[in-house]
Protein backbone atom coordinates (compact mmCIF):
# COMPACT_ATOMS: atom_id res chain seq x y z
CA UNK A 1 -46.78 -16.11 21.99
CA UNK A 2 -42.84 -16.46 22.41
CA UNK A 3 -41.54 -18.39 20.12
CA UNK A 4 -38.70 -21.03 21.29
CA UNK A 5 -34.83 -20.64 20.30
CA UNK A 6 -34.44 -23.08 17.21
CA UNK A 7 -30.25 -24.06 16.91
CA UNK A 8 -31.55 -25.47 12.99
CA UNK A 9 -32.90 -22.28 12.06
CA UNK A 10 -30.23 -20.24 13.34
CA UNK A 11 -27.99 -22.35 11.25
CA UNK A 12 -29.69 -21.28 8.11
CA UNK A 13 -30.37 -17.59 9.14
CA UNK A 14 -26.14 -17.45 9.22
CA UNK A 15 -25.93 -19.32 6.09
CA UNK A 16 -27.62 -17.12 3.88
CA UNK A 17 -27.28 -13.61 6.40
CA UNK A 18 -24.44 -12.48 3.50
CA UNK A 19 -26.82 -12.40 0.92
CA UNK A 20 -28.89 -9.14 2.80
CA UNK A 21 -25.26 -6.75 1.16
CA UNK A 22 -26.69 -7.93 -2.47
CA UNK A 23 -30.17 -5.98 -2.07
CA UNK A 24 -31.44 -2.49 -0.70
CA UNK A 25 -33.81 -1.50 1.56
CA UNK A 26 -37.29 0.05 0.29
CA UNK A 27 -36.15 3.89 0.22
CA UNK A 28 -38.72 5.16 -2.30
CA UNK A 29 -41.11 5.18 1.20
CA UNK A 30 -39.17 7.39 3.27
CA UNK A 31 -40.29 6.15 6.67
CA UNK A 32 -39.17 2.17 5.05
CA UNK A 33 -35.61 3.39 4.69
CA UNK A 34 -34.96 3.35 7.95
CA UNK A 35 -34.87 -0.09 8.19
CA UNK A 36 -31.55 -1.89 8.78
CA UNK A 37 -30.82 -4.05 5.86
CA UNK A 38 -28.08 -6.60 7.74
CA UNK A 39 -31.59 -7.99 9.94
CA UNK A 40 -32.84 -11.02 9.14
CA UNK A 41 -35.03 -13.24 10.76
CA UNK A 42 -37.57 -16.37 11.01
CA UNK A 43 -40.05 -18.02 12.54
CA UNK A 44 -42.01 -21.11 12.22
CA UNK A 45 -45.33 -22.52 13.69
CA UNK A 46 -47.19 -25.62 13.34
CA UNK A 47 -50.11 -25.06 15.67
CA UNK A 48 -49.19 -27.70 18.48
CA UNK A 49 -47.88 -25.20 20.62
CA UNK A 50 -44.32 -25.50 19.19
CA UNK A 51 -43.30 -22.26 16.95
CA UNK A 52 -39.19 -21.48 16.31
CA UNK A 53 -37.26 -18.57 15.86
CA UNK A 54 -34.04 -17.17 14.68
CA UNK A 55 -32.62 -14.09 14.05
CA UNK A 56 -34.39 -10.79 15.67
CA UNK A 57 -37.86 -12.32 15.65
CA UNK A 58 -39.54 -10.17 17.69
CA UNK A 59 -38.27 -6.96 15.48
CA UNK A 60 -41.62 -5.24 14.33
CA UNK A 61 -42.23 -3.96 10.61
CA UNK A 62 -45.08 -3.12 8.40
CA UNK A 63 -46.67 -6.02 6.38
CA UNK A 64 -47.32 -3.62 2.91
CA UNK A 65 -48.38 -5.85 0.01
CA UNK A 66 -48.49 -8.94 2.45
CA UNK A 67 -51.90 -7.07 3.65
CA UNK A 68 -53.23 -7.71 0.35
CA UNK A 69 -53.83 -11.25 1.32
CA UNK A 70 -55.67 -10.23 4.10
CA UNK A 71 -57.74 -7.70 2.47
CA UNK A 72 -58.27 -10.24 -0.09
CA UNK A 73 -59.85 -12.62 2.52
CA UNK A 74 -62.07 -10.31 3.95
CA UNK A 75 -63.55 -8.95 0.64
CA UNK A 76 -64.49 -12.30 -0.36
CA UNK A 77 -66.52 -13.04 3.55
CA UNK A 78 -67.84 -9.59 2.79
CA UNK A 79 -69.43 -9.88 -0.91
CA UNK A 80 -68.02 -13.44 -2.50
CA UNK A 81 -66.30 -14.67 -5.22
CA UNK A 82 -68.57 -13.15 -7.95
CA UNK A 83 -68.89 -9.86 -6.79
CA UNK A 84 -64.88 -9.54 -6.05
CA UNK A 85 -63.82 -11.33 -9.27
CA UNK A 86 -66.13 -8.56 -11.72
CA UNK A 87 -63.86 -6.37 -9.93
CA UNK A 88 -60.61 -8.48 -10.47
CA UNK A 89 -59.14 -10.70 -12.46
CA UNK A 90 -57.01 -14.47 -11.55
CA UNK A 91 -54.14 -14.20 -13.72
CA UNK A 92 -50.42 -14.07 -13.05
CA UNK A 93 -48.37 -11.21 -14.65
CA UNK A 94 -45.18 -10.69 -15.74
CA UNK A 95 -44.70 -6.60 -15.38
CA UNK A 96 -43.89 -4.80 -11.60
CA UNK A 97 -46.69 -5.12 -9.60
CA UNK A 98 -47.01 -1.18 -9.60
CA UNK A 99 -47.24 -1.39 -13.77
CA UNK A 100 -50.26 0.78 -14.99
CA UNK A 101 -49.94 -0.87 -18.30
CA UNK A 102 -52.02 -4.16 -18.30
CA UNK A 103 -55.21 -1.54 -17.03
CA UNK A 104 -54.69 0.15 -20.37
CA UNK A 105 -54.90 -3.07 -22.45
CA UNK A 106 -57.57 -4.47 -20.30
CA UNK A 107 -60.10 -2.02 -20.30
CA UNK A 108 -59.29 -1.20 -16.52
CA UNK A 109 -59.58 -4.47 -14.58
CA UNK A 110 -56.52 -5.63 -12.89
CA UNK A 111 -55.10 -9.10 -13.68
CA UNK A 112 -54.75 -10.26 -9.70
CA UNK A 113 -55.40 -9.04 -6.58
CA UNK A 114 -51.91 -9.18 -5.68
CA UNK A 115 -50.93 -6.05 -7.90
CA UNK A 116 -51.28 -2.79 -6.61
CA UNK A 117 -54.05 -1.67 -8.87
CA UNK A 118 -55.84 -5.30 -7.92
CA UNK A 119 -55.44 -4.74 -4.02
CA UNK A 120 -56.50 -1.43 -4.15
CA UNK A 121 -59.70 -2.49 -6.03
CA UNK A 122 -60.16 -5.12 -3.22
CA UNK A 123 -60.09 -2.58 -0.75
CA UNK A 124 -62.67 -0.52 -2.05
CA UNK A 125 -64.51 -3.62 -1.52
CA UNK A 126 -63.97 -3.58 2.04
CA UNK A 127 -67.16 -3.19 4.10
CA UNK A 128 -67.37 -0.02 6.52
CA UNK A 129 -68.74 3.70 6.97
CA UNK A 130 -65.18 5.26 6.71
CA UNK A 131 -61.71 4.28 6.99
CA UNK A 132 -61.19 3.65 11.06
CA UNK A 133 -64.17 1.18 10.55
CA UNK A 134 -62.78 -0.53 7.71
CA UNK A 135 -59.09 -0.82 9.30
CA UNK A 136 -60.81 -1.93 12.58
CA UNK A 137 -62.33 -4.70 11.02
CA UNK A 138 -59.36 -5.69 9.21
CA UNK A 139 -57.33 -5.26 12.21
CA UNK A 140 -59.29 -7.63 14.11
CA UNK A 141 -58.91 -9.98 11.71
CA UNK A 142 -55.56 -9.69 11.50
CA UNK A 143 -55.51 -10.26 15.67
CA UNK A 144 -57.46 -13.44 15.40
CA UNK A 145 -55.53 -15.10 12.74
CA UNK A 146 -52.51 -14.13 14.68
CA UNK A 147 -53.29 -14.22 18.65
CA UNK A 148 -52.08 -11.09 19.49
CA UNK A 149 -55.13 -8.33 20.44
CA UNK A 150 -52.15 -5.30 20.18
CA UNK A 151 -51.57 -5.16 16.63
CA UNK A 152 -52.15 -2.03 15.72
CA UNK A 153 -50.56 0.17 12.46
CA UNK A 154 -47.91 2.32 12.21
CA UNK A 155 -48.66 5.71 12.20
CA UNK A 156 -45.60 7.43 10.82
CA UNK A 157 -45.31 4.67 7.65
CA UNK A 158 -49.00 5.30 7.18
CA UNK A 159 -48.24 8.88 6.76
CA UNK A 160 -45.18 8.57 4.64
CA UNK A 161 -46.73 6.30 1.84
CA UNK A 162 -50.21 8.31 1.86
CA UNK A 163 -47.86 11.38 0.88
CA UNK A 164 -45.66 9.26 -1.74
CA UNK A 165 -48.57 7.26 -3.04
CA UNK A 166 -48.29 9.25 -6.09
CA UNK A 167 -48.08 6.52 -9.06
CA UNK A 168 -51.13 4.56 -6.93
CA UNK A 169 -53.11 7.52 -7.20
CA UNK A 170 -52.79 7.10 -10.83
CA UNK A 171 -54.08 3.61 -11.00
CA UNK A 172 -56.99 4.48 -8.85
CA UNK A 173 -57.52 7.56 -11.23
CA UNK A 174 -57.69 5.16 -13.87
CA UNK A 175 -60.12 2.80 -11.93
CA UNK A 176 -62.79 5.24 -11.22
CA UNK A 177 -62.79 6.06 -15.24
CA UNK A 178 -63.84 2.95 -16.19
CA UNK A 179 -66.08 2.74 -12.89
CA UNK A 180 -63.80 -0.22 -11.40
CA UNK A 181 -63.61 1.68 -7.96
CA UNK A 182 -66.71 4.75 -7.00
CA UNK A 183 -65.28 5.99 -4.30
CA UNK A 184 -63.25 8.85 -3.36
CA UNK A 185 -59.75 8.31 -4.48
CA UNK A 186 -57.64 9.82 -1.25
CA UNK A 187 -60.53 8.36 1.03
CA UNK A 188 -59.44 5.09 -0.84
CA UNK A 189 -55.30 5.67 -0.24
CA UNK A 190 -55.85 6.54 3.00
CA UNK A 191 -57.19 3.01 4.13
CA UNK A 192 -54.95 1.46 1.47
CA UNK A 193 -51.88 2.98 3.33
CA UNK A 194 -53.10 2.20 6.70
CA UNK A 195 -53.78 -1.67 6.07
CA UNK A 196 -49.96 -1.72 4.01
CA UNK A 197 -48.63 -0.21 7.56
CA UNK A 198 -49.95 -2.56 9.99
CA UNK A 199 -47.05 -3.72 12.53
CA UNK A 200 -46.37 -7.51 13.18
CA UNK A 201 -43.23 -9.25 13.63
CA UNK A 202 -42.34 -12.81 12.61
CA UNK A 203 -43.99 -14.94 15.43
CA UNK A 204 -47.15 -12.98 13.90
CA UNK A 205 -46.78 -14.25 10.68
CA UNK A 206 -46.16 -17.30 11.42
CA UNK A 207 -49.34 -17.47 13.14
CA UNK A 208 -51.11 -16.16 10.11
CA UNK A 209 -49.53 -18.19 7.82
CA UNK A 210 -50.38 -20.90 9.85
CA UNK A 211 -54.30 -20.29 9.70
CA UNK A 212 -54.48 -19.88 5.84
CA UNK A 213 -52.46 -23.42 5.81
CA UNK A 214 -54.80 -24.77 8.80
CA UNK A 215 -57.70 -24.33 6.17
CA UNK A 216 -58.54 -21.23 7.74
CA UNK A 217 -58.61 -22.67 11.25
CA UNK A 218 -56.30 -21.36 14.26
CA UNK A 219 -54.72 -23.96 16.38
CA UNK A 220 -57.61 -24.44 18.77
CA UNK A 221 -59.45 -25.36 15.46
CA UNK A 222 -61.67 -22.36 15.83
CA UNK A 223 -62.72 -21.49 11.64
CA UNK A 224 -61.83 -17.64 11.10
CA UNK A 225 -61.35 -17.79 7.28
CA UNK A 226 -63.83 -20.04 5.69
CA UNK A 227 -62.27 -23.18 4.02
CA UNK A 228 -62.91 -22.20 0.90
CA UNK A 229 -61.51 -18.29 0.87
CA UNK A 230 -57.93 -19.92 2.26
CA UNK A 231 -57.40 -22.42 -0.23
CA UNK A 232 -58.38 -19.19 -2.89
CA UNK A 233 -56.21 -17.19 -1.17
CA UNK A 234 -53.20 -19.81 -1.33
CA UNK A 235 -53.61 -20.33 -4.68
CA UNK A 236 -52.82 -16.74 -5.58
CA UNK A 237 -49.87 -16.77 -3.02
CA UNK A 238 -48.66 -19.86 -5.30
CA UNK A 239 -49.19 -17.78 -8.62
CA UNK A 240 -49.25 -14.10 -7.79
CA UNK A 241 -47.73 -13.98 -4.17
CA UNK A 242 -43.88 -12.90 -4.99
CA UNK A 243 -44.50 -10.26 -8.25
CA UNK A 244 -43.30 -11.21 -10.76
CA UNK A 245 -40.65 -13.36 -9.42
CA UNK A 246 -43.64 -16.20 -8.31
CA UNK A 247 -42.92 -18.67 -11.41
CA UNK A 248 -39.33 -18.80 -10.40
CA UNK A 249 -39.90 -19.06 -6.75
CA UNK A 250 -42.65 -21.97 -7.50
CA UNK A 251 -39.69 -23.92 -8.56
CA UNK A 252 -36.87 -23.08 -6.60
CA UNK A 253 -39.19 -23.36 -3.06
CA UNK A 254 -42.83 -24.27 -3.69
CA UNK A 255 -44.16 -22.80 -0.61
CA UNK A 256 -47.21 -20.53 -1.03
CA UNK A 257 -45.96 -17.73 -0.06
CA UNK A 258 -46.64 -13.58 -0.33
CA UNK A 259 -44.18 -10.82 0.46
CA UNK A 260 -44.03 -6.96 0.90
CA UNK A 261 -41.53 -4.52 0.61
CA UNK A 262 -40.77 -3.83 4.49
CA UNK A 263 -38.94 -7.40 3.56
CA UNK A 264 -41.60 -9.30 5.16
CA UNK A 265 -42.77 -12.96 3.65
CA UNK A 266 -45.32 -14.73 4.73
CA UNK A 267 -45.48 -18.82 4.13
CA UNK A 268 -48.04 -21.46 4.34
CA UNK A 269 -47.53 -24.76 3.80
CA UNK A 270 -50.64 -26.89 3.63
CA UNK A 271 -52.11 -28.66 6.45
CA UNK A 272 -51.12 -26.92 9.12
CA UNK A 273 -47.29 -24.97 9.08
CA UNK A 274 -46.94 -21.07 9.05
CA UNK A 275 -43.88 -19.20 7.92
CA UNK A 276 -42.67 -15.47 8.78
CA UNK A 277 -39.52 -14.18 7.53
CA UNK A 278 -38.34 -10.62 7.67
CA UNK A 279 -35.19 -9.63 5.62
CA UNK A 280 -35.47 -5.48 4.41
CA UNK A 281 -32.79 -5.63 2.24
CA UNK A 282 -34.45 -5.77 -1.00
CA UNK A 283 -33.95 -7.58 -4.93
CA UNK A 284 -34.99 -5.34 -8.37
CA UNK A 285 -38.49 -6.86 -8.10
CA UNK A 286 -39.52 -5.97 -4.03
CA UNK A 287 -38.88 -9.24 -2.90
CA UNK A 288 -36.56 -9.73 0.14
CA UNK A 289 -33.06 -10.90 -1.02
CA UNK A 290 -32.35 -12.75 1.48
CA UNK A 291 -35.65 -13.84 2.68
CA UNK A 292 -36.41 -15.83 0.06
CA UNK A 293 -32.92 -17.48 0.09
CA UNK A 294 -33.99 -18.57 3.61
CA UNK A 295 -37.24 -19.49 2.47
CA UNK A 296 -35.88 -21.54 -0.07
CA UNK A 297 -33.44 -23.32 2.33
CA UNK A 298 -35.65 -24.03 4.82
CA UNK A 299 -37.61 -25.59 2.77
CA UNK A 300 -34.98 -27.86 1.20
CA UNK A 301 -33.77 -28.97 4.50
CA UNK A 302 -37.51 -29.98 5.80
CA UNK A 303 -38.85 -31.11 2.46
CA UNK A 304 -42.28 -28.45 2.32
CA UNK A 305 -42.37 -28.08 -1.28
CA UNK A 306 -45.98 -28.81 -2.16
CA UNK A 307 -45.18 -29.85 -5.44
């Protein structure tokens, strides 16, 4: 899918393009700091055929901790709510979404599955003999919700993050202590990496924001993510989706939304209209500077706020 030219959205992508010199990109990952931080970029879909872009839309990066949605989604078709949510906890937190120091005071379970010691307790849930079976199936997930059977993951970032992954090591250290995750560890962080490096651009996240919105439904109203696990998944896009910047963001925009350090964001608006953003340059808490100012305009000017 090609999204169409859209004159509104280009209006808004130069209104808040100055904002991309007030962040950085992610340089801790070596292979992310390659990324120019001056790009920014939209797109929007509302399943009728009809999707608009601005900006260099068709400009490919790695979704990182917007993947945890994903993996999120498929955990929960593969064992259900109880299983995932012994593993897991619901709540919101206020420290970096890397912090090791909630495990500590909470006897090892994560607060949300949207931190990184939550996700990567998610995907140990992840069904599969090894790691190419468990990315495959996440993959094709990934290629339904978004139409496109290419998507594939990014070798090099992959790489990059597997050999930097050193404070995520530590949480899953910490995990298999207190027998949150059984697995081993680098077996873990290398399908962890993988699923953060998985390539899409914003037409693709538009289309998977658009499913989780759709109620889990693609356009053609065929169900790939039962009702249920996309309205639990929205909900912690709403609470847990933008670190610990969500609260604020709740307010100020009131889309459910989740982002990633590449500078991707991901938006669905209920019944039925997907987001993707991609912005690199970078705020103290991971969240794209400028992405979010977008986010937060564009929903102004067409009135998605859910609340």
């Amino acid at each position: 899918m090609v999204c169409q030219y859209g004159e509104q959205l280009e209006k808004l992508v130069k209104e808040v393009q100055p904002f991309t010199a007030n962040g950085k990109v992610a340089d801790y990952i070596p292979a992310l700091a390659k990324a120019n931080q001056d790009i920014l970029a939209v797109s929007i879909y509302d399943g009728n055929s009809t999707c608009f872009s601005a900006g260099h839309s068709s400009e490919m990066f790695t979704l990182q901790s917007i993947s945890k949605v994903l993996t999120l989604a498929l955990a929960l078709m593969d064992h259900g709510e109880e299983i995932v949510f012994d593993k897991v906890g619901m709540e919101p937190t206020g420290d970096p979404y890397n912090s090791i120091a909630k495990l500590e005071s909470l006897v090892a379970k994560p607060l949300n599955p949207m931190i990184n010691a939550g996700a990567l307790a998610v995907s140990h849930l992840i069904e599969g003999e090894s790691t190419d079976e468990r990315l495959e199936r996440l993959l094709q997930l990934i290629r339904d919700m978004c139409g496109r059977p290419s998507v594939t993951y990014n070798r090099e970032v992959a790489q990059s993050e597997f050999n930097t992954a050193h404070l995520n090591r530590s949480l899953a250290f910490f995990m298999k202590q207190y027998r949150i995750i059984n697995e081993d560890v680098d077996q873990l962080l290398d399908f962890y990496t993988k699923q953060c490096a998985i390539e899409v651009n914003c037409d693709d996240l538009a289309r998977i924001g658009y499913v989780l919105a759709n109620k889990g439904r693609n356009e053609e109203g065929v169900e790939i993510v039962p009702f249920e696990i996309a309205r639990l998944v929205k909900t912690f896009m709403v609470t847990c989706g933008m670190y610990n910047s969500s609260g604020e963001f709740a307010i100020r925009v009131g889309i459910p939304a989740k982002s990633g350090v590449s500078g991707g964001i991901v938006g669905a608006v209920p019944n039925g209209i997907g987001i993707g953003i991609y912005g690199p340059a970078l705020d103290e808490k991971g969240n794209s500077v400028a992405g979010m100012k977008l986010l937060e305009a564009i929903s102004s000017y067409y009135d998605l706020s859910i609340f």
